[in-house]
N, C-alpha and C. Protein backbone atom coordinates (compact mmCIF):
# COMPACT_ATOMS: atom_id res chain seq x y z
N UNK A 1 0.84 -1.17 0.00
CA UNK A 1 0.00 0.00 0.00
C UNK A 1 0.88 1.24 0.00
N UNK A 2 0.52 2.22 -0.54
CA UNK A 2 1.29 3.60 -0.77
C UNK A 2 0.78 4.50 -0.26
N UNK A 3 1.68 5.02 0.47
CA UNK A 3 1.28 6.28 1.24
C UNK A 3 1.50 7.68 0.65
N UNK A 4 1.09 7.56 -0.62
CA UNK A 4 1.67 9.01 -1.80
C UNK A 4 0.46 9.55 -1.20
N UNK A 5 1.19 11.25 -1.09
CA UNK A 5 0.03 12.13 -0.44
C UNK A 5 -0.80 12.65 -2.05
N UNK A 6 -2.12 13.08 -1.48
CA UNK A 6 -3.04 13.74 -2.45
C UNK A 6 -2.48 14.64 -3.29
N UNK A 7 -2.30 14.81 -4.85
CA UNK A 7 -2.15 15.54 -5.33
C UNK A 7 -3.17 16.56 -5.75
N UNK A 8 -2.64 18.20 -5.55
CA UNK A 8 -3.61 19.17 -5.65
C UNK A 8 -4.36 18.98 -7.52
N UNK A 9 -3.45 18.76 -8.18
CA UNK A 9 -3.96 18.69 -9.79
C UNK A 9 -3.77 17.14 -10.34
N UNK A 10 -4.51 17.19 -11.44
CA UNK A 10 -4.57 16.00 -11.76
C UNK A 10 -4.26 16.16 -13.93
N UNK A 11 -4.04 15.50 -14.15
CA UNK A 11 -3.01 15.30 -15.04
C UNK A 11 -4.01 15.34 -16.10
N UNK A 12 -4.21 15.51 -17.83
CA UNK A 12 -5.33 15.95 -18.58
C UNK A 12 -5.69 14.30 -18.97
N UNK A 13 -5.06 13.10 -18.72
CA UNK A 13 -5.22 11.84 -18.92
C UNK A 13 -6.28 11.28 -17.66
N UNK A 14 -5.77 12.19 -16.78
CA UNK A 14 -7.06 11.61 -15.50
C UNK A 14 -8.26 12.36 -15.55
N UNK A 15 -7.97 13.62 -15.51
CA UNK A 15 -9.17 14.08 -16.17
C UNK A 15 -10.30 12.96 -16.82
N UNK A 16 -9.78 12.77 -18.27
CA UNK A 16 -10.13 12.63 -19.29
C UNK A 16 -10.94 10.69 -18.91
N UNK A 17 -10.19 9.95 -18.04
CA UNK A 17 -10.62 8.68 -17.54
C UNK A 17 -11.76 8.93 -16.35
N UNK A 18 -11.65 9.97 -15.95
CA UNK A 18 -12.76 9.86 -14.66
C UNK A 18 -14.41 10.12 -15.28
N UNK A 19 -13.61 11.17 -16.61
CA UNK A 19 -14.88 11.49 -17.39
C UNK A 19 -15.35 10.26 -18.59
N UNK A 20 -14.87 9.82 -18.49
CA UNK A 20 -14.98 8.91 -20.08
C UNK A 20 -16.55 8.21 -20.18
N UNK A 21 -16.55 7.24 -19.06
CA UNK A 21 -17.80 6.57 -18.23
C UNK A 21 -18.49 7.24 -19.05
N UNK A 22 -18.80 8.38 -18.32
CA UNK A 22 -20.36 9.19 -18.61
C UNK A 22 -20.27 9.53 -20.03
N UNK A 23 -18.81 10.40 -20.40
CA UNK A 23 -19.29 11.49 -21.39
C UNK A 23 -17.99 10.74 -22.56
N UNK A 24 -18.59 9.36 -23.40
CA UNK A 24 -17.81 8.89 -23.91
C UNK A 24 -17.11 9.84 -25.40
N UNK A 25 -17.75 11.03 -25.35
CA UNK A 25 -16.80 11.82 -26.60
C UNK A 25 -15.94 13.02 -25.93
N UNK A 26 -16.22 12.88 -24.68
CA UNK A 26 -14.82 13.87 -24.18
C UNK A 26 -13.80 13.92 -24.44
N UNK A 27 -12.86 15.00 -25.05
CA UNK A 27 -11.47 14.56 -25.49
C UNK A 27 -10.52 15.78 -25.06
N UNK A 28 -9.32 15.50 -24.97
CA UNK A 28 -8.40 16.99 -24.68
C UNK A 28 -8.67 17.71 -25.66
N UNK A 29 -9.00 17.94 -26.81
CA UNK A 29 -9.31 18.92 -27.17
C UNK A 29 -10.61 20.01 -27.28
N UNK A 30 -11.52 18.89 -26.84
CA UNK A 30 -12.73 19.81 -25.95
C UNK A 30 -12.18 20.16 -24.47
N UNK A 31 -11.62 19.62 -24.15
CA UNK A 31 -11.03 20.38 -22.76
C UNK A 31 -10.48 21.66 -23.13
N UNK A 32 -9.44 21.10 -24.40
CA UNK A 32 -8.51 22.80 -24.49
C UNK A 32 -9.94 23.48 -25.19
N UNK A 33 -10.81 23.51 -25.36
CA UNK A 33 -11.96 24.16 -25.91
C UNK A 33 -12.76 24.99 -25.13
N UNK A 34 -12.78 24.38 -23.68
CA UNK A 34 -13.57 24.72 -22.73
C UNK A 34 -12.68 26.14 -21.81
N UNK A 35 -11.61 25.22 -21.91
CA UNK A 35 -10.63 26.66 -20.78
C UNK A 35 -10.03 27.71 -22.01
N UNK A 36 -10.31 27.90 -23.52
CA UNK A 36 -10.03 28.46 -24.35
C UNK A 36 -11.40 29.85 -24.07
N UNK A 37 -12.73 29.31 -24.03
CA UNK A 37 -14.04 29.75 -23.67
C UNK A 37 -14.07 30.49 -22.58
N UNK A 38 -13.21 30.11 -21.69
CA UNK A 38 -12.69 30.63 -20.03
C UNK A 38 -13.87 30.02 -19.18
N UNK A 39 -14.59 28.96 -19.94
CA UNK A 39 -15.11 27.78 -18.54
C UNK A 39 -14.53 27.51 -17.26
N UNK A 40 -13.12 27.17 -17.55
CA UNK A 40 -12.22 26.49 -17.00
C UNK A 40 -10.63 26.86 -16.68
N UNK A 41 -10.34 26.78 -15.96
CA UNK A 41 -8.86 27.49 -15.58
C UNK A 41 -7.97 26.49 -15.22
N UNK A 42 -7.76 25.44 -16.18
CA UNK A 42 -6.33 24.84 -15.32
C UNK A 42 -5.01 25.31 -14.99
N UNK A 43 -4.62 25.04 -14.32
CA UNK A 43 -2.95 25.44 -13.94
C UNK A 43 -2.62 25.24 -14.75
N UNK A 44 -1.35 26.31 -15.74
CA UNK A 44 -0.66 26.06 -16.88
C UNK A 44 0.72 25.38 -16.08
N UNK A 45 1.50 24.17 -16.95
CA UNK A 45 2.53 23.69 -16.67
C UNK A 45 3.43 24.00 -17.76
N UNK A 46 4.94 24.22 -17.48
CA UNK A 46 5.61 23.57 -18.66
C UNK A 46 5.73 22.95 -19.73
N UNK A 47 5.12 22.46 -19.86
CA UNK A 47 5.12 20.93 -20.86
C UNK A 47 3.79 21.07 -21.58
N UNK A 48 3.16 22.03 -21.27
CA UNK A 48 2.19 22.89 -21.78
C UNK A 48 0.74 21.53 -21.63
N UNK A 49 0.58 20.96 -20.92
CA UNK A 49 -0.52 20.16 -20.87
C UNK A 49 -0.93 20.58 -19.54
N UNK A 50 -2.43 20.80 -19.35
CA UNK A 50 -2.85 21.74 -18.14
C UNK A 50 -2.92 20.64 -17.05
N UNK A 51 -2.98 21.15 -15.89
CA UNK A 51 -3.02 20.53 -15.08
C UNK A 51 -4.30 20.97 -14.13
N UNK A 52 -5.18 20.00 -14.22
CA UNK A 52 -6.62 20.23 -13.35
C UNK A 52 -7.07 19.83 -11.92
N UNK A 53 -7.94 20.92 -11.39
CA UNK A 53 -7.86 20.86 -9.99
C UNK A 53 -9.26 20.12 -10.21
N UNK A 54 -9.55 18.88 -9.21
CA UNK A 54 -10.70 18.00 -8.73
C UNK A 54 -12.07 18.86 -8.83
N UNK A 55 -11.60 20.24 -8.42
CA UNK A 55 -12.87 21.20 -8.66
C UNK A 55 -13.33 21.27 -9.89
N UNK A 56 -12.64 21.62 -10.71
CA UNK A 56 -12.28 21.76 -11.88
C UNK A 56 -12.96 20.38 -12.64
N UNK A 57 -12.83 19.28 -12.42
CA UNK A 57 -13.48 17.91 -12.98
C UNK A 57 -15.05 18.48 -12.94
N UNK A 58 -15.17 18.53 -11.48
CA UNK A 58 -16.74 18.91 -11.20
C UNK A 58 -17.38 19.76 -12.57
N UNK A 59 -16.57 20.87 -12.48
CA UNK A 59 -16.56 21.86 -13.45
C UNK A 59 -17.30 21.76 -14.65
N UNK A 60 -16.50 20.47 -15.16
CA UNK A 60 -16.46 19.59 -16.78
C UNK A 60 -17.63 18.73 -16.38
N UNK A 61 -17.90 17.87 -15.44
CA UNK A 61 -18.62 17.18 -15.40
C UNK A 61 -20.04 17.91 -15.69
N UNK A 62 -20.26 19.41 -14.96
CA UNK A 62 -21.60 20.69 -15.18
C UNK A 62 -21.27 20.24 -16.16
N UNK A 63 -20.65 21.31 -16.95
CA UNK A 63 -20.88 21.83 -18.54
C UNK A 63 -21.09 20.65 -19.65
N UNK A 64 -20.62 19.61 -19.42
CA UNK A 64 -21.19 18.37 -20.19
C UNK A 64 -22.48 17.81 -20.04
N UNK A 65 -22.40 18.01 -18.68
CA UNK A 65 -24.13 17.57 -18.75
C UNK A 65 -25.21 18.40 -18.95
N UNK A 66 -24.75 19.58 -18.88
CA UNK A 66 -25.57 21.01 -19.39
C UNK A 66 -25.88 21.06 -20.74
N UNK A 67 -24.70 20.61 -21.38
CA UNK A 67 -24.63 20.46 -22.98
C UNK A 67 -25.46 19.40 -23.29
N UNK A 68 -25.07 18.29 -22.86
CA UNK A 68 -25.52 16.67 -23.34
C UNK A 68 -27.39 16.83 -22.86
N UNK A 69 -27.98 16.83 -21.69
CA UNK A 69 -28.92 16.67 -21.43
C UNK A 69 -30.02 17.98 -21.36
N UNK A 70 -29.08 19.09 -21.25
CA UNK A 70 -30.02 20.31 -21.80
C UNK A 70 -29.91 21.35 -22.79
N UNK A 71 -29.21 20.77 -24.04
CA UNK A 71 -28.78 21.63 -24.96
C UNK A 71 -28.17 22.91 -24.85
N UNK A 72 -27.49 23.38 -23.42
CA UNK A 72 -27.39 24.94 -23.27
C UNK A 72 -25.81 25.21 -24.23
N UNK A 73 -26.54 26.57 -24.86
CA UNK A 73 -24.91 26.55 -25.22
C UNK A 73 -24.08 27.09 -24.48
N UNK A 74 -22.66 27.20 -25.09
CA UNK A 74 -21.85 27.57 -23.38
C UNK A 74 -21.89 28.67 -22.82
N UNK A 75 -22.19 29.92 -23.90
CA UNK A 75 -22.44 31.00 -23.47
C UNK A 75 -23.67 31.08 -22.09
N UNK A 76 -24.66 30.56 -22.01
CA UNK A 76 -25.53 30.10 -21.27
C UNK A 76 -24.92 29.90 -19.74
N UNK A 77 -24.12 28.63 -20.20
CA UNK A 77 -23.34 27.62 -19.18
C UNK A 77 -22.67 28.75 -18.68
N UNK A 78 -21.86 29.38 -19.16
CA UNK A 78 -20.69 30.69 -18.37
C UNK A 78 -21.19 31.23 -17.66
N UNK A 79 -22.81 31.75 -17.99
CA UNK A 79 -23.22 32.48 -17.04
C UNK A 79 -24.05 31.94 -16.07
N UNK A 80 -24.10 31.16 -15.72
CA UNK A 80 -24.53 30.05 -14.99
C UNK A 80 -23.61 29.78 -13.69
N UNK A 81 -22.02 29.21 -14.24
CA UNK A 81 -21.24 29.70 -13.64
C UNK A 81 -20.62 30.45 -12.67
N UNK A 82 -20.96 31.58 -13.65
CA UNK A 82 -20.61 33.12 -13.30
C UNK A 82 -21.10 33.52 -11.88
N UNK A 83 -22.65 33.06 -12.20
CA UNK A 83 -23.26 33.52 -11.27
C UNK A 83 -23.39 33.05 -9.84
N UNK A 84 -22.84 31.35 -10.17
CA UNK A 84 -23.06 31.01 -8.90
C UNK A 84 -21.81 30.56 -8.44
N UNK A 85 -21.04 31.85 -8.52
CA UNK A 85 -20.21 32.16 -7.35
C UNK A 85 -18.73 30.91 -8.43
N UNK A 86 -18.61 30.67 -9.59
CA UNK A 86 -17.78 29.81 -10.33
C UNK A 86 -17.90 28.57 -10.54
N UNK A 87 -18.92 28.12 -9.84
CA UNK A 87 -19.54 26.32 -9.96
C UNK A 87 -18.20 25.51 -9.49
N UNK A 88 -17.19 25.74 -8.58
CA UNK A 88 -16.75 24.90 -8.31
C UNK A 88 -17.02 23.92 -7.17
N UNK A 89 -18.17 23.23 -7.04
CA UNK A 89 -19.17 22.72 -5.89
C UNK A 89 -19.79 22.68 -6.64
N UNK A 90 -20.62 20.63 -6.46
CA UNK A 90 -21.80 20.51 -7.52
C UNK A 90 -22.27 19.61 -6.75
N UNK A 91 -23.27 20.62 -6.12
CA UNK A 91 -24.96 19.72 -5.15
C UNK A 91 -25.94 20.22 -5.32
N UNK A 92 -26.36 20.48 -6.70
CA UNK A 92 -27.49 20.33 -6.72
C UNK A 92 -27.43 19.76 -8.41
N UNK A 93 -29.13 19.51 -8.93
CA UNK A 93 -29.25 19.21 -9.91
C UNK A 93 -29.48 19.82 -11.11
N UNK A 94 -28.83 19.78 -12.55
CA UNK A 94 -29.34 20.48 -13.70
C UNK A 94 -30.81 20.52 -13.72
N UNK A 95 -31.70 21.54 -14.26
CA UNK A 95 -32.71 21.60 -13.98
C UNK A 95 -33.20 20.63 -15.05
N UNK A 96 -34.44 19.88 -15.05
CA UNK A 96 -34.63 18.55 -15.37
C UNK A 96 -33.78 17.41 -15.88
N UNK A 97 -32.98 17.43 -15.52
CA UNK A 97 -32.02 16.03 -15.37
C UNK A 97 -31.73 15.71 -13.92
N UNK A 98 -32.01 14.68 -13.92
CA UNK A 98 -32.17 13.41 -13.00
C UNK A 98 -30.79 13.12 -12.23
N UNK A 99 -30.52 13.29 -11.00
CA UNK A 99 -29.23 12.80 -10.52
C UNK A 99 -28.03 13.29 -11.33
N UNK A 100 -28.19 14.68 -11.74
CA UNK A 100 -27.02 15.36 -12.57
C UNK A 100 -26.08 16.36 -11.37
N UNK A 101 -24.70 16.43 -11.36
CA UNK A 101 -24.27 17.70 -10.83
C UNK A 101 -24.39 19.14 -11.01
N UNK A 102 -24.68 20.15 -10.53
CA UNK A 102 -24.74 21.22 -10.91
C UNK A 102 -24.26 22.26 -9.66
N UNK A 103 -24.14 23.60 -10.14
CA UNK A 103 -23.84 24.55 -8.70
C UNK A 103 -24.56 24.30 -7.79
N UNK A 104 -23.49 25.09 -6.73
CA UNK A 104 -23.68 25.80 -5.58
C UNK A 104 -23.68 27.08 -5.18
N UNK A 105 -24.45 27.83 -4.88
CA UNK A 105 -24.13 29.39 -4.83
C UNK A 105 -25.60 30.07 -4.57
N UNK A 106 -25.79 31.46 -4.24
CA UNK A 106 -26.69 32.06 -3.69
C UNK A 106 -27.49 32.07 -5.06
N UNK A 107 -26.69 32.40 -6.32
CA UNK A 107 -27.66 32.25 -7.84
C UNK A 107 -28.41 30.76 -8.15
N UNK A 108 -27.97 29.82 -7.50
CA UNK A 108 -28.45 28.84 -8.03
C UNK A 108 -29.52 28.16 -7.15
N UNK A 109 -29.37 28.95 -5.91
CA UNK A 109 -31.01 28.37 -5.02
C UNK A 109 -32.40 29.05 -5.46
C-alpha cells in the first residue's frame, strides 16, 4: 500500500478517464476548448498540458451535462457559472435532469 500524499492537480489523462464513463466523446481537445471559452482554468505547466484541480473535474462534469442533457450553449453555461459564485461545488441538480451535478451558490437556489 502507498502512502503518496493527495495531489492538488490532476493530469489531462485523469481528467479525461474519470470522465470517459459518462461522457464517452470527451477529449483533450474539448477540454482545451472549454478553458479556451474561459469555462475552465487549469494550472498552466511547462510541458504545456494543463493541469486540473478536482474542482475543476466537477466543473467539466456541469458543462457536459448542461450540454448533453439540456442543450445549453456555453455562453448560457458561463453564465450560470458566473453567477453562482464559479460552480466549483456541484450539489445540486441540472434543472430537469435526473441525478445530474450542478452549482452551488446564492444564484443557483
Amino acid at each position: 500500500m502507498s502512502a503518496e500524499p493527495a495531489r492538488a492537480y490532476l493530469g489531462i489523462g485523469e481528467v479525461l478517464a474519470q470522465l470517459r464513463a459518462e461522457f464517452p466523446d470527451v477529449s483533450v481537445s474539448k477540454i482545451r476548448f472549454l478553458e479556451n471559452e474561459g469555462l475552465i482554468q487549469p494550472r498552466p505547466v511547462a510541458v504545456r498540458l494543463p493541469e486540473v484541480r478536482p474542482a475543476d473535474v466537477e466543473r467539466l462534469r456541469y458543462i457536459l451535462t448542461a450540454q448533453r442533457d439540456q442543450y445549453l450553449p456555453l455562453r448560457v453555461i458561463k453564465d450560470q457559472l458566473d453567477a453562482g459564485g464559479g460552480g466549483s461545488r456541484a450539489s445540486r441538480a441540472v434543472p430537469g435532469a435526473r441525478d445530474r451535478p450542478t452549482l452551488a451558490g446564492p444564484a443557483a437556489r
